[in-house]
C-alpha atoms as a PDB file:
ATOM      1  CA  UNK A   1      44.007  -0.089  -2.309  1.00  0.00           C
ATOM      2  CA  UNK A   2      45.102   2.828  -4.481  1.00  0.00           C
ATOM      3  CA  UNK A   3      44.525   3.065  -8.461  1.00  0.00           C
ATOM      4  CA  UNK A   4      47.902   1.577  -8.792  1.00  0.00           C
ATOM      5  CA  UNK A   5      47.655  -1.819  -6.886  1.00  0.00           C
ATOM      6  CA  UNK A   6      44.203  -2.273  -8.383  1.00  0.00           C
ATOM      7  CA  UNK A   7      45.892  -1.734 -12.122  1.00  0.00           C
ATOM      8  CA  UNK A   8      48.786  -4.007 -11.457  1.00  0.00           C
ATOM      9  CA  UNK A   9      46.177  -6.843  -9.796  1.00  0.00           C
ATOM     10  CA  UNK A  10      43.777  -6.613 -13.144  1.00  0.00           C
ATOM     11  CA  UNK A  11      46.899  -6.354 -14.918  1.00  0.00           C
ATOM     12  CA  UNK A  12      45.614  -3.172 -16.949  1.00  0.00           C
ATOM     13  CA  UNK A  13      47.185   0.673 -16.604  1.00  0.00           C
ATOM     14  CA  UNK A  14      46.768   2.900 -13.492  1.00  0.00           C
ATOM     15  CA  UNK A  15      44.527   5.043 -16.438  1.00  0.00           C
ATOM     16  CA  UNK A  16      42.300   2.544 -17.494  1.00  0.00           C
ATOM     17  CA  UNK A  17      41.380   1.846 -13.342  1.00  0.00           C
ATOM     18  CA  UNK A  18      40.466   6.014 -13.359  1.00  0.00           C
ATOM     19  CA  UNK A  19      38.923   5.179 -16.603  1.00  0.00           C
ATOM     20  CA  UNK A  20      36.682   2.587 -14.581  1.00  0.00           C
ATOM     21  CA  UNK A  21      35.771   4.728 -11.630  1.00  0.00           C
ATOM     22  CA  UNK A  22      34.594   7.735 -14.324  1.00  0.00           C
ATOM     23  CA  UNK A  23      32.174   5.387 -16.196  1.00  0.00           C
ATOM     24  CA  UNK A  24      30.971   3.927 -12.752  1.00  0.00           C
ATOM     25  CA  UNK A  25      30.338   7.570 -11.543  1.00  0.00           C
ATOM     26  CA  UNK A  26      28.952   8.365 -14.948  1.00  0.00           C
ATOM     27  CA  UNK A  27      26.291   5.347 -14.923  1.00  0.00           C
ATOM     28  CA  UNK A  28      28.123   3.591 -18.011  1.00  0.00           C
ATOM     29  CA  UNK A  29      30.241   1.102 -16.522  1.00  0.00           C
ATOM     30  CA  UNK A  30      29.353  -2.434 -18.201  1.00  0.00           C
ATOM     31  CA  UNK A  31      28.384  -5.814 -16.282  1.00  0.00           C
ATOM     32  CA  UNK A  32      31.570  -7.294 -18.093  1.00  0.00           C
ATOM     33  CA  UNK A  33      34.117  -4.353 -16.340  1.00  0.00           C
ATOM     34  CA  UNK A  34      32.866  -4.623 -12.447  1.00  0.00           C
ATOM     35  CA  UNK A  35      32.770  -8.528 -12.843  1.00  0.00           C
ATOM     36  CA  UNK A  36      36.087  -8.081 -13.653  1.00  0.00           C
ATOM     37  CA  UNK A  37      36.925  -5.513 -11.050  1.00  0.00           C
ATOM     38  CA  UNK A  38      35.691  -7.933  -8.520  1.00  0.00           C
ATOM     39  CA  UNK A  39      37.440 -10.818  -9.407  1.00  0.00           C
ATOM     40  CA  UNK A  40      40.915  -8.551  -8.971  1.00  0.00           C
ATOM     41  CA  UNK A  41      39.671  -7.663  -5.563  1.00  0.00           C
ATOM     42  CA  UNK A  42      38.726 -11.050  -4.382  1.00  0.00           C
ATOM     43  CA  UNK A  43      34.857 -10.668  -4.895  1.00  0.00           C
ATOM     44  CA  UNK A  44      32.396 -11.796  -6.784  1.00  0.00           C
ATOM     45  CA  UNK A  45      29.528  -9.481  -8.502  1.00  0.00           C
ATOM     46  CA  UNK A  46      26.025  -9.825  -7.256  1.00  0.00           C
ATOM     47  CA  UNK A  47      23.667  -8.350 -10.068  1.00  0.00           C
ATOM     48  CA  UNK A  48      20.054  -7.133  -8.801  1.00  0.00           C
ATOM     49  CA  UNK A  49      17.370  -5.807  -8.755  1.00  0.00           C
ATOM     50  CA  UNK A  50      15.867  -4.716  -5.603  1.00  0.00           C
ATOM     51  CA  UNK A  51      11.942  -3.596  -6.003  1.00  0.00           C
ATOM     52  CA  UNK A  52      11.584  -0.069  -4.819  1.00  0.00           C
ATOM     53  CA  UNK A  53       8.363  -1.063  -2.699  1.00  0.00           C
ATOM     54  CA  UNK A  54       7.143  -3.689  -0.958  1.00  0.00           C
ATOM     55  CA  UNK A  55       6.300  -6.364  -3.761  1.00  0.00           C
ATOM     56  CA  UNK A  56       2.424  -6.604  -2.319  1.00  0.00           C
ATOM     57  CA  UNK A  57       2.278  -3.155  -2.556  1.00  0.00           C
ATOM     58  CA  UNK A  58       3.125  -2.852  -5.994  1.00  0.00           C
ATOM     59  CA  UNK A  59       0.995  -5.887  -6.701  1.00  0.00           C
ATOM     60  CA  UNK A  60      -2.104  -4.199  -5.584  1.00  0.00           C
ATOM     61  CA  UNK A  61      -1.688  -0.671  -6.954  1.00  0.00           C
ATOM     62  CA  UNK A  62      -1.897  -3.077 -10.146  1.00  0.00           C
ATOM     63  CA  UNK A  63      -4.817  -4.508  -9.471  1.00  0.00           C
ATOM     64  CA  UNK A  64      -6.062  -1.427  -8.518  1.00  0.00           C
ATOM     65  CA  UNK A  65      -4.963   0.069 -11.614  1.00  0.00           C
ATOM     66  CA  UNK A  66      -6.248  -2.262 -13.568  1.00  0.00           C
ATOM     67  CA  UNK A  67      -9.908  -2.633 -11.479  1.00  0.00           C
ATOM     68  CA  UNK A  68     -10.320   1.259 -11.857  1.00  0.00           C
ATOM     69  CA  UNK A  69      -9.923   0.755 -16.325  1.00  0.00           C
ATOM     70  CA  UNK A  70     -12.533  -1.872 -16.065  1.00  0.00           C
ATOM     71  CA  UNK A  71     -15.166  -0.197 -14.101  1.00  0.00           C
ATOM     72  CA  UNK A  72     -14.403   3.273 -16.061  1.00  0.00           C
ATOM     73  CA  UNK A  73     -15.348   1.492 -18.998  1.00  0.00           C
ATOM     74  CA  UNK A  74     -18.601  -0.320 -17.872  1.00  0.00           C
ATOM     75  CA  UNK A  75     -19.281   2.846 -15.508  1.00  0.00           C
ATOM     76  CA  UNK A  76     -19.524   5.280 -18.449  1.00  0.00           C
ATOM     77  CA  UNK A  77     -21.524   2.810 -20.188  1.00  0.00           C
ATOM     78  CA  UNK A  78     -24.228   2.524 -17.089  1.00  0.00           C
ATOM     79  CA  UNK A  79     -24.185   6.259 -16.780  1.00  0.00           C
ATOM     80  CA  UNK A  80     -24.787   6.881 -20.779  1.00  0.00           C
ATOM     81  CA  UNK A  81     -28.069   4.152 -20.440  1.00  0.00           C
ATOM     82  CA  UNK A  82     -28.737   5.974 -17.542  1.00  0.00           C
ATOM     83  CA  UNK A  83     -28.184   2.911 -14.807  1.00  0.00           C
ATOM     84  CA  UNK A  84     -25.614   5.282 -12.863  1.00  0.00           C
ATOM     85  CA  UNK A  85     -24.854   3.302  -9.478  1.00  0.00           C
ATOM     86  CA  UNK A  86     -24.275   5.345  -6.150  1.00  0.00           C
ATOM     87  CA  UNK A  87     -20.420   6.240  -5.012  1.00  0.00           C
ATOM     88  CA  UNK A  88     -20.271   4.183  -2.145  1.00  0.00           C
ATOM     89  CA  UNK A  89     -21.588   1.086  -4.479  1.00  0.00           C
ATOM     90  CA  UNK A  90     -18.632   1.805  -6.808  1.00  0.00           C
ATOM     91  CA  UNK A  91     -15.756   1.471  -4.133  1.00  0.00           C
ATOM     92  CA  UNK A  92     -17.357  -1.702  -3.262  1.00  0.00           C
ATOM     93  CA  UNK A  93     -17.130  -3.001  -6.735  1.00  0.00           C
ATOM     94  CA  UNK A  94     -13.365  -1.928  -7.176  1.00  0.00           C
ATOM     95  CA  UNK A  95     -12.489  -3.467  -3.767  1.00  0.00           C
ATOM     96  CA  UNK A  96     -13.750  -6.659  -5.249  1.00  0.00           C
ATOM     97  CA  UNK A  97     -12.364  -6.564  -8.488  1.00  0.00           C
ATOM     98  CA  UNK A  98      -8.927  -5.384  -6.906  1.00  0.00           C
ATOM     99  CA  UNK A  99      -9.848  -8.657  -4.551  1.00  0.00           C
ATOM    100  CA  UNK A 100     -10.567 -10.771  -7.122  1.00  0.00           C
ATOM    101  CA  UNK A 101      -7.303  -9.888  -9.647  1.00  0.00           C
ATOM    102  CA  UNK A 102      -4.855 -10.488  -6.331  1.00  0.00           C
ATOM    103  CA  UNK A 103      -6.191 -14.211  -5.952  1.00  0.00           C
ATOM    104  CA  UNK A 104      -6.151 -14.870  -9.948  1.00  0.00           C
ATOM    105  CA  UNK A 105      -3.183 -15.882 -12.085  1.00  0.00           C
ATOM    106  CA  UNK A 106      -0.468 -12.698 -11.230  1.00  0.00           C
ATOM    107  CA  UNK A 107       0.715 -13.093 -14.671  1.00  0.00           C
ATOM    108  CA  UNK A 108      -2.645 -11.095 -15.509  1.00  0.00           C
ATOM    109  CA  UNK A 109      -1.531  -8.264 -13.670  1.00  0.00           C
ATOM    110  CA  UNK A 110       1.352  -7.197 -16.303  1.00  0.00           C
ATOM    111  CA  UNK A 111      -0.395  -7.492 -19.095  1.00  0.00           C
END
């Protein structure tokens, strides 16, 4: 369909259709403009958004995030009272705190 037959369907100029492509190549076409654009071509806009990852991937990098603040916190705490626990003892208590923050309430994860 060229610019023209798109125009005269939207009932708009052949200007304000190039107008349309430039903002949608630009990044700044709105929501209210492509529903519109649809509509002339016979479609109907599907808005979404489409998680880059895996959605239990980014769950646990969370948790993990999360898991790794706590235990800095009480870690340099230990250390300073001189209670340091071994390496291999602190990737055990991350895995379970990563563990435990996957099975609680998810909503705790974005806070």
């Amino acid at each position: 369909m060229t610019t023209s037959q798109l125009a005269a369907r939207l009932g708009v100029t052949q200007q304000a259709i190039v107008e349309f492509e430039k903002n949608e190549a630009r990044g700044k076409i709105t929501l209210d403009s492509l529903n519109k654009l649809a509509n002339a071509l016979g479609c109907r806009l599907a808005y979404a958004l489409v998680p880059s990852k895996p959605l239990a991937e980014i769950r646990r990098h969370r948790a993990r995030t999360i898991a790794e603040q706590q235990l800095r916190r009480v870690s340099h705490s230990m250390k300073l009272e001189a209670q340091r626990v071994e390496r291999r003892e602190e990737k055990l208590q991350l895995e379970r705190l990563v563990k435990e923050l996957l099975q609680g309430s998810p909503k705790k994860l974005w806070d």
